[in-house]
N, C-alpha and C. Protein backbone atom coordinates (compact mmCIF):
# COMPACT_ATOMS: atom_id res chain seq x y z
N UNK A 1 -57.15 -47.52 12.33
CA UNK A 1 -56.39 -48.73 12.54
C UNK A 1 -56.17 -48.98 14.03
N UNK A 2 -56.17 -48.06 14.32
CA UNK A 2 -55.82 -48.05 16.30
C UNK A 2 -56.66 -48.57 16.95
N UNK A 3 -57.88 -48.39 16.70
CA UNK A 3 -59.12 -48.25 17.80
C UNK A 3 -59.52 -49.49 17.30
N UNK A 4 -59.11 -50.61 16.08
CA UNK A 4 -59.21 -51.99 15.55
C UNK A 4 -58.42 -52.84 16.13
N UNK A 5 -56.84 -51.95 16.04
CA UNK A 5 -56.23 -52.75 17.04
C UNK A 5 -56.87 -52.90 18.67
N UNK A 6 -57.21 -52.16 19.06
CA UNK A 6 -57.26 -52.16 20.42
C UNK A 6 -58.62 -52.85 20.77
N UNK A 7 -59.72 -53.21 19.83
CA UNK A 7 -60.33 -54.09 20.00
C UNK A 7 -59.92 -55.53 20.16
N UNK A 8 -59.16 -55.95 18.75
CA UNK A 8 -58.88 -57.29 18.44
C UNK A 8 -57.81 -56.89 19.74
N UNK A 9 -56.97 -56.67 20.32
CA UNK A 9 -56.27 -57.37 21.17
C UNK A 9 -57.11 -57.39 22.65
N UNK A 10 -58.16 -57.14 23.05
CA UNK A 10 -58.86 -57.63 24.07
C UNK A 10 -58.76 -58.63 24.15
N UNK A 11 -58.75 -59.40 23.01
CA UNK A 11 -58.47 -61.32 23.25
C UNK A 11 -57.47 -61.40 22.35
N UNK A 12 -56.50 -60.74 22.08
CA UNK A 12 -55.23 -60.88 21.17
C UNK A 12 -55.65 -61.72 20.11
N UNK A 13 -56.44 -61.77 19.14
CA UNK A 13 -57.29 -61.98 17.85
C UNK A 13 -56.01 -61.47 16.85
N UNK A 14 -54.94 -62.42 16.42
CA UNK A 14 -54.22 -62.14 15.36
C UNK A 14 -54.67 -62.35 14.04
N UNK A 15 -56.03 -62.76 13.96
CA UNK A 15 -56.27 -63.44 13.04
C UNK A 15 -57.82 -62.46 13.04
N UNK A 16 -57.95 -61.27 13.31
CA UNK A 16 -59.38 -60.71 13.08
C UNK A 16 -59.12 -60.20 11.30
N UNK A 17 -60.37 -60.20 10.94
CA UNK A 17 -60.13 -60.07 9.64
C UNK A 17 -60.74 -58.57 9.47
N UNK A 18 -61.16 -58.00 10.94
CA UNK A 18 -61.04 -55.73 10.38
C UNK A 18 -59.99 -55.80 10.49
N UNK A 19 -58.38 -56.06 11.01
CA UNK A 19 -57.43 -55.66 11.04
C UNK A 19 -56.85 -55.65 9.24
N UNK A 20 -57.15 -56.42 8.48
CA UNK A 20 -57.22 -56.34 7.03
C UNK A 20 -57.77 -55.12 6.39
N UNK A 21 -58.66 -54.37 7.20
CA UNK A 21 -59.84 -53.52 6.56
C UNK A 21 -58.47 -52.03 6.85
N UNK A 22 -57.71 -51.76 7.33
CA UNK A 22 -56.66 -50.74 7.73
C UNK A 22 -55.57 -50.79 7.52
N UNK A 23 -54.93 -52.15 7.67
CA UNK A 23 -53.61 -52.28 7.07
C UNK A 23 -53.55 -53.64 6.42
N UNK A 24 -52.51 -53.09 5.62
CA UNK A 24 -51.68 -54.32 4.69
C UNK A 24 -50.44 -54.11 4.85
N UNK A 25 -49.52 -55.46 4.09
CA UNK A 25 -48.34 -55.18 4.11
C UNK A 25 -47.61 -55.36 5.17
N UNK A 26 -46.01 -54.67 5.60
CA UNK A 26 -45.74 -55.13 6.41
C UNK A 26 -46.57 -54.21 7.79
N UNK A 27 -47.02 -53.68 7.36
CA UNK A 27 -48.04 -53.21 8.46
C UNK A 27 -49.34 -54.11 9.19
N UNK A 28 -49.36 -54.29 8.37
CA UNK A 28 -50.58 -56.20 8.60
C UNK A 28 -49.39 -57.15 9.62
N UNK A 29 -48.49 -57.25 8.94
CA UNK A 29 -47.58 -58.31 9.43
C UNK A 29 -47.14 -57.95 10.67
N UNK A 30 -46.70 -56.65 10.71
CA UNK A 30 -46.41 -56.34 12.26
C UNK A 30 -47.36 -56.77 13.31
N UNK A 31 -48.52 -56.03 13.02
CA UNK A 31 -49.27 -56.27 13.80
C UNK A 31 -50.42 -57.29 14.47
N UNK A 32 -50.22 -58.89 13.19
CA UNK A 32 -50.58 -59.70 13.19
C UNK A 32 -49.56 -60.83 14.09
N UNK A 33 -48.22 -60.26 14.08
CA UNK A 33 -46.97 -61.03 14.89
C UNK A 33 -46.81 -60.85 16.20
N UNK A 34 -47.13 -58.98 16.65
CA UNK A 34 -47.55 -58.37 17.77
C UNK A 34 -48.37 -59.60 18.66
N UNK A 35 -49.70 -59.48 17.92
CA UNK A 35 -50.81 -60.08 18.58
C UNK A 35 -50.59 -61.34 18.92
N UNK A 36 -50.20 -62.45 17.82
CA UNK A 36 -49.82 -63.81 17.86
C UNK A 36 -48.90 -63.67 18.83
N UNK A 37 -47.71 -63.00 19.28
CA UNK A 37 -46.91 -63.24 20.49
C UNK A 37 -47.64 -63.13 22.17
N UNK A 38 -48.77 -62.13 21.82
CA UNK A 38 -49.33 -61.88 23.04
C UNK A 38 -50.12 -62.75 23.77
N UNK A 39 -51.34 -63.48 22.16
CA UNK A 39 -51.85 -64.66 22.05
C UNK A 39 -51.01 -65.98 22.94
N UNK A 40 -49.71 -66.26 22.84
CA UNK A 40 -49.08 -67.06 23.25
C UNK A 40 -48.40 -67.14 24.52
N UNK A 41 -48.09 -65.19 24.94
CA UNK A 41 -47.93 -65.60 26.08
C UNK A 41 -48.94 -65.28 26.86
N UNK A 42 -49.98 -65.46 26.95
CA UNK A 42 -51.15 -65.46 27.34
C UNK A 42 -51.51 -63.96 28.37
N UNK A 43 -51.26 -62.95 27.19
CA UNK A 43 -51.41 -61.39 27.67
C UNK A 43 -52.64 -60.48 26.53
N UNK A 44 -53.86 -59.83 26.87
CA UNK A 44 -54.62 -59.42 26.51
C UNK A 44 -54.43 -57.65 26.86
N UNK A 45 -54.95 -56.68 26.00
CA UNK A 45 -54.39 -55.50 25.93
C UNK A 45 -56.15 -54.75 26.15
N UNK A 46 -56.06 -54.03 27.35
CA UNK A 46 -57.29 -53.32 27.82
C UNK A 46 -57.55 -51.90 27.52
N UNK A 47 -58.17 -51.17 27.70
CA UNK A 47 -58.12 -49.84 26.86
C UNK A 47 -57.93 -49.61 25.39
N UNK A 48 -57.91 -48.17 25.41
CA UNK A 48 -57.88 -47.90 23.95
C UNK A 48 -56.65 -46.78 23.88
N UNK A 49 -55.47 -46.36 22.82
CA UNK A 49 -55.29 -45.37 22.61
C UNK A 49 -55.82 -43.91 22.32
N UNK A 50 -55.11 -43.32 22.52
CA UNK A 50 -56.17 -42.02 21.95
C UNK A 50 -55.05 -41.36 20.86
N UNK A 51 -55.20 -40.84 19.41
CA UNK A 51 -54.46 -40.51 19.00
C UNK A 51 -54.96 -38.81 18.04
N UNK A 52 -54.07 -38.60 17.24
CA UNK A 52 -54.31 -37.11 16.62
C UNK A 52 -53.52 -36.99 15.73
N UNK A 53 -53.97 -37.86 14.24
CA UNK A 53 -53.01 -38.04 13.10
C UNK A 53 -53.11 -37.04 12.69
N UNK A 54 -51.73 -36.46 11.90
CA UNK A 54 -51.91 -35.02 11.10
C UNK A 54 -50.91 -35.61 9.86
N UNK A 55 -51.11 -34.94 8.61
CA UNK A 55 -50.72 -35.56 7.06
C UNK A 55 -49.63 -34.50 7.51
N UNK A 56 -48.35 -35.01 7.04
CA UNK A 56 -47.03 -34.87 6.67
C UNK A 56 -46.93 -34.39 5.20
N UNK A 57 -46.94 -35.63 4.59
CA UNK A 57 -46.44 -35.14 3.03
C UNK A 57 -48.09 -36.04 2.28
N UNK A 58 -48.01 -35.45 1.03
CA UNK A 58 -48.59 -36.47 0.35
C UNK A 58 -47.34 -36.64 -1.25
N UNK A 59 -47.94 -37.51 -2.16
CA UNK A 59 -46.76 -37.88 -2.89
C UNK A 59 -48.06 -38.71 -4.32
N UNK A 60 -48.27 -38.19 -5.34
CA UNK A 60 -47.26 -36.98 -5.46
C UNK A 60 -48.41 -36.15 -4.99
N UNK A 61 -48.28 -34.65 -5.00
CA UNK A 61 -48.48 -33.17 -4.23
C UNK A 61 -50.20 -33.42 -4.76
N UNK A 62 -50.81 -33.56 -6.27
CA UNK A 62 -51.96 -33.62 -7.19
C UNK A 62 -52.26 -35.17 -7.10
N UNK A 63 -53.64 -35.46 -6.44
CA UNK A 63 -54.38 -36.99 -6.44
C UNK A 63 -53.10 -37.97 -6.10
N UNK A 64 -52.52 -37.56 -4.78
CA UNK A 64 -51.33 -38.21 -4.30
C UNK A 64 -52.33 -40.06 -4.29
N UNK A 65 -51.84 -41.21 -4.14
CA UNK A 65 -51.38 -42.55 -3.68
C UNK A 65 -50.81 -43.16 -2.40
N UNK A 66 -49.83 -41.51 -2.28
CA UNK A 66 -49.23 -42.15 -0.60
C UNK A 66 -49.31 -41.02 0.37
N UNK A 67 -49.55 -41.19 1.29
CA UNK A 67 -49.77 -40.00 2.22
C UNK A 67 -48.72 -40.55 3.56
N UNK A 68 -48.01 -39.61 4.12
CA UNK A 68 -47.07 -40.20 5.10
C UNK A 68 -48.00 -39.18 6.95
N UNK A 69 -48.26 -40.01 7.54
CA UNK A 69 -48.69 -39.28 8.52
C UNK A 69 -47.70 -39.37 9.73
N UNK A 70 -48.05 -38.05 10.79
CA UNK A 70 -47.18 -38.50 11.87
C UNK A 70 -48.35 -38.40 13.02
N UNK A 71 -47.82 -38.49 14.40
CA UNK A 71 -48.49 -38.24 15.59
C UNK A 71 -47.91 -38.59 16.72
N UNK A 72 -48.80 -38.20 17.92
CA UNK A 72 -48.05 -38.22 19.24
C UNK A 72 -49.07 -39.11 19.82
N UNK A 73 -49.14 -40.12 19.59
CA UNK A 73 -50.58 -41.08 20.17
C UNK A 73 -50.15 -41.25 21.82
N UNK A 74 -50.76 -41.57 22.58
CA UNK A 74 -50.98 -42.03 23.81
C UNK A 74 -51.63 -42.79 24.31
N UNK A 75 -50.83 -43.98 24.95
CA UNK A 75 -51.17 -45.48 25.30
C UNK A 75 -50.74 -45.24 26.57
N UNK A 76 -51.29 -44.34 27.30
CA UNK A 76 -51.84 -44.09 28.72
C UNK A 76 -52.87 -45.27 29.51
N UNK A 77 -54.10 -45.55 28.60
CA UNK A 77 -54.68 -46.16 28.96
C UNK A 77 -55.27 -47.02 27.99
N UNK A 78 -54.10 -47.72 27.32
CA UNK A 78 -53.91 -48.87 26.48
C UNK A 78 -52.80 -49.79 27.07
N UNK A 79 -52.90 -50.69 27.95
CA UNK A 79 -52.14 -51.44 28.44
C UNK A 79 -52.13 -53.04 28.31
N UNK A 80 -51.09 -53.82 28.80
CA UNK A 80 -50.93 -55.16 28.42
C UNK A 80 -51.41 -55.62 29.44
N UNK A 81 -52.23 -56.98 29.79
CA UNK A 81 -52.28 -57.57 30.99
C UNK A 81 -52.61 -58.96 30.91
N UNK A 82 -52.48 -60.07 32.09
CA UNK A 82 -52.36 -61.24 31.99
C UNK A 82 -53.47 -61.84 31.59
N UNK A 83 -53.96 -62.50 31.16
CA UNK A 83 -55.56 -62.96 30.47
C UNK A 83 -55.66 -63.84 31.59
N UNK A 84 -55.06 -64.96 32.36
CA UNK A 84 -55.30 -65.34 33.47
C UNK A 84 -55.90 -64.85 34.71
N UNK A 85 -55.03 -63.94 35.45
CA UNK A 85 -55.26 -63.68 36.64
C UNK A 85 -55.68 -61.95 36.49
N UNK A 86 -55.72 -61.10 35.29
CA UNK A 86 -56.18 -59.66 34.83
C UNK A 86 -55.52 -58.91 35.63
N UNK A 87 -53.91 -59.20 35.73
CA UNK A 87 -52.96 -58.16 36.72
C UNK A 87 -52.02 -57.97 35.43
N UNK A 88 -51.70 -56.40 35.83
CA UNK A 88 -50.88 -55.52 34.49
C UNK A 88 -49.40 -56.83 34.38
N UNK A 89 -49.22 -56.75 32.96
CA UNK A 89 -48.00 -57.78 32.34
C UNK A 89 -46.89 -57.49 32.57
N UNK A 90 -46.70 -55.92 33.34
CA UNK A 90 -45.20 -55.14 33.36
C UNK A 90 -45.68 -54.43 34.39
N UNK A 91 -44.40 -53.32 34.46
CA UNK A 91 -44.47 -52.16 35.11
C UNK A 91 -44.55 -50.96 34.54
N UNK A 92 -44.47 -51.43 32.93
CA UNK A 92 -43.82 -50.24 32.19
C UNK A 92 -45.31 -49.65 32.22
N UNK A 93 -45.43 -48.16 32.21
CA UNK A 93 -46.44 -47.30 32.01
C UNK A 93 -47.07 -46.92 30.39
N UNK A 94 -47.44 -46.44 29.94
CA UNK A 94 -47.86 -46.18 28.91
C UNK A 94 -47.41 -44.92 28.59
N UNK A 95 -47.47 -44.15 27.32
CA UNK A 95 -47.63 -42.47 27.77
C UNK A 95 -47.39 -41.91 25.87
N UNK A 96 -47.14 -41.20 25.91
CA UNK A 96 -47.00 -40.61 24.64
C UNK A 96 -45.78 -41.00 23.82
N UNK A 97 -46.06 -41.23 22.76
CA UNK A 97 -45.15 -41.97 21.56
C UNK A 97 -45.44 -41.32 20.34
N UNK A 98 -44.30 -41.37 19.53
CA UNK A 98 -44.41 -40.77 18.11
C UNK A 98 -44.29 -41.89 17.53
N UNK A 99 -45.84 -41.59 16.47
CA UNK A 99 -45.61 -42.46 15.45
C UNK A 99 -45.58 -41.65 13.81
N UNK A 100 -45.11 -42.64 13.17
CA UNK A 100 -44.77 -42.24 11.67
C UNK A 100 -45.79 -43.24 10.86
N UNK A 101 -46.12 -43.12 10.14
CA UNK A 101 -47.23 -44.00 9.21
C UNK A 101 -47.67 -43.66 7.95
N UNK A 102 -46.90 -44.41 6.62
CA UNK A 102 -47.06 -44.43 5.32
C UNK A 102 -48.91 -45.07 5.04
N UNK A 103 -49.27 -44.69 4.41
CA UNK A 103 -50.73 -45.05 4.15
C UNK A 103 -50.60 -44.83 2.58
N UNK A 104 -51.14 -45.79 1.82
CA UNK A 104 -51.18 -45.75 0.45
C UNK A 104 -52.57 -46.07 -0.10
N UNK A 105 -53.12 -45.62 -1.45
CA UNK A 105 -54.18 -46.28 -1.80
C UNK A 105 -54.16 -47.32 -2.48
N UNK A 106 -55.04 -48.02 -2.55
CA UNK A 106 -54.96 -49.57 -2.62
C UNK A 106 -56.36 -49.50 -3.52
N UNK A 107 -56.06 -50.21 -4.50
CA UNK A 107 -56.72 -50.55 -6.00
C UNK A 107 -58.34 -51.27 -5.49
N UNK A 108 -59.11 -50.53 -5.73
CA UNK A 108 -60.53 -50.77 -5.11
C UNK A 108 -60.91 -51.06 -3.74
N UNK A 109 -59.92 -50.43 -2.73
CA UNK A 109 -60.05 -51.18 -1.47
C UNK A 109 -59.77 -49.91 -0.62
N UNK A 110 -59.70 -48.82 -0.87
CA UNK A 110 -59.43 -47.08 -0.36
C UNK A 110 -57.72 -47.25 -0.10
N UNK A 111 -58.35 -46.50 1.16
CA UNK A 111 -56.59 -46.58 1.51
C UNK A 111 -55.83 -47.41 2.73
N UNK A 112 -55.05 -47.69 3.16
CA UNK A 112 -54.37 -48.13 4.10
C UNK A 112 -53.13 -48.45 4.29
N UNK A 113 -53.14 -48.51 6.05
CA UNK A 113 -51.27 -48.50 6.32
C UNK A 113 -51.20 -49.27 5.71
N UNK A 114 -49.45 -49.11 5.16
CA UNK A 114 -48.26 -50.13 4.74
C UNK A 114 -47.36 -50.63 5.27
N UNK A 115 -46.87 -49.14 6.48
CA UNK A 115 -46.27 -49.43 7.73
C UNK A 115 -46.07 -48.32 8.23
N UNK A 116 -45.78 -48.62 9.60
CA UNK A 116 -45.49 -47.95 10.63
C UNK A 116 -44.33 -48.15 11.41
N UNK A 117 -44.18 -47.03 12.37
CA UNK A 117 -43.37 -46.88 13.45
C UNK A 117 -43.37 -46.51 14.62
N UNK A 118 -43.72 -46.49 15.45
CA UNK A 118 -43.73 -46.05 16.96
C UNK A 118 -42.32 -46.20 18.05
N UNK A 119 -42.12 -45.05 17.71
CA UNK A 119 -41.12 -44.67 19.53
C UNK A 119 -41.53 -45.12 20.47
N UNK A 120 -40.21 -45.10 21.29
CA UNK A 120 -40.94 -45.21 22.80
C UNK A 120 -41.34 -44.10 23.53
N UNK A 121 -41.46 -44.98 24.80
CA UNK A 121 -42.51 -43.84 25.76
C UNK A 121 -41.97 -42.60 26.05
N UNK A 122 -42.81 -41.34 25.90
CA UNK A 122 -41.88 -40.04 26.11
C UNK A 122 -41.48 -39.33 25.10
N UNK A 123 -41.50 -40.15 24.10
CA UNK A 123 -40.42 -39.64 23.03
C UNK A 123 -41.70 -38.71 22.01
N UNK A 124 -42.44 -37.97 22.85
CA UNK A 124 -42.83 -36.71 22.10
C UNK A 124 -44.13 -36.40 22.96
């Protein structure tokens, strides 16, 4: 889902239809609102994260449905920047974040987020 996001927001593409292919739900929605805001204020996102999901729980324990993952992704060199003039959108740095992420299977369609969460910077 990451490395989809970080394509479609090269041109903040709220509307790419791989972002469908990884998440649904309010996980779709987040990240379709994300983009559409960036889209508007005319900010494009360069790089890629790098991340290292590891399974938490699954549910139930036998041919689980939902799997809850966590990780310490890093958006070091995943940043925001102006689509105009290609100078960074902030000051803020990037760096390591915990994320949390429910992933469920989905009725002929495998699996995918439902939603997520990400900390801020530092916070693991």
């Amino acid at each position: 889902m990451w490395q989809t996001m970080a394509e479609a927001g090269k041109t903040s593409d709220w509307r790419s239809p791989k972002l469908s292919e990884y998440a649904t739900g309010d996980a779709l929605s987040a990240i379709s609102r994300g983009m559409y805001a960036d889209h508007l204020n005319g900010l494009v996102t360069k790089g890629s994260p790098k991340n290292s999901p590891k399974v938490t729980s699954t549910d139930p324990k036998t041919n689980p449905d939902t799997v809850m993952i966590s990780d310490c992704g890093d958006s070091s060199h995943w940043l925001k920047y102006r689509k105009d003039s290609g100078e960074l959108a902030d000051e803020e740095p990037g760096g390591r974040q915990a994320i949390t992420a429910e992933v469920k299977k989905q009725s002929g369609q495998g699996w995918k987020v439902t939603r997520f969460a990400v900390e801020g910077v530092d916070s693991c």
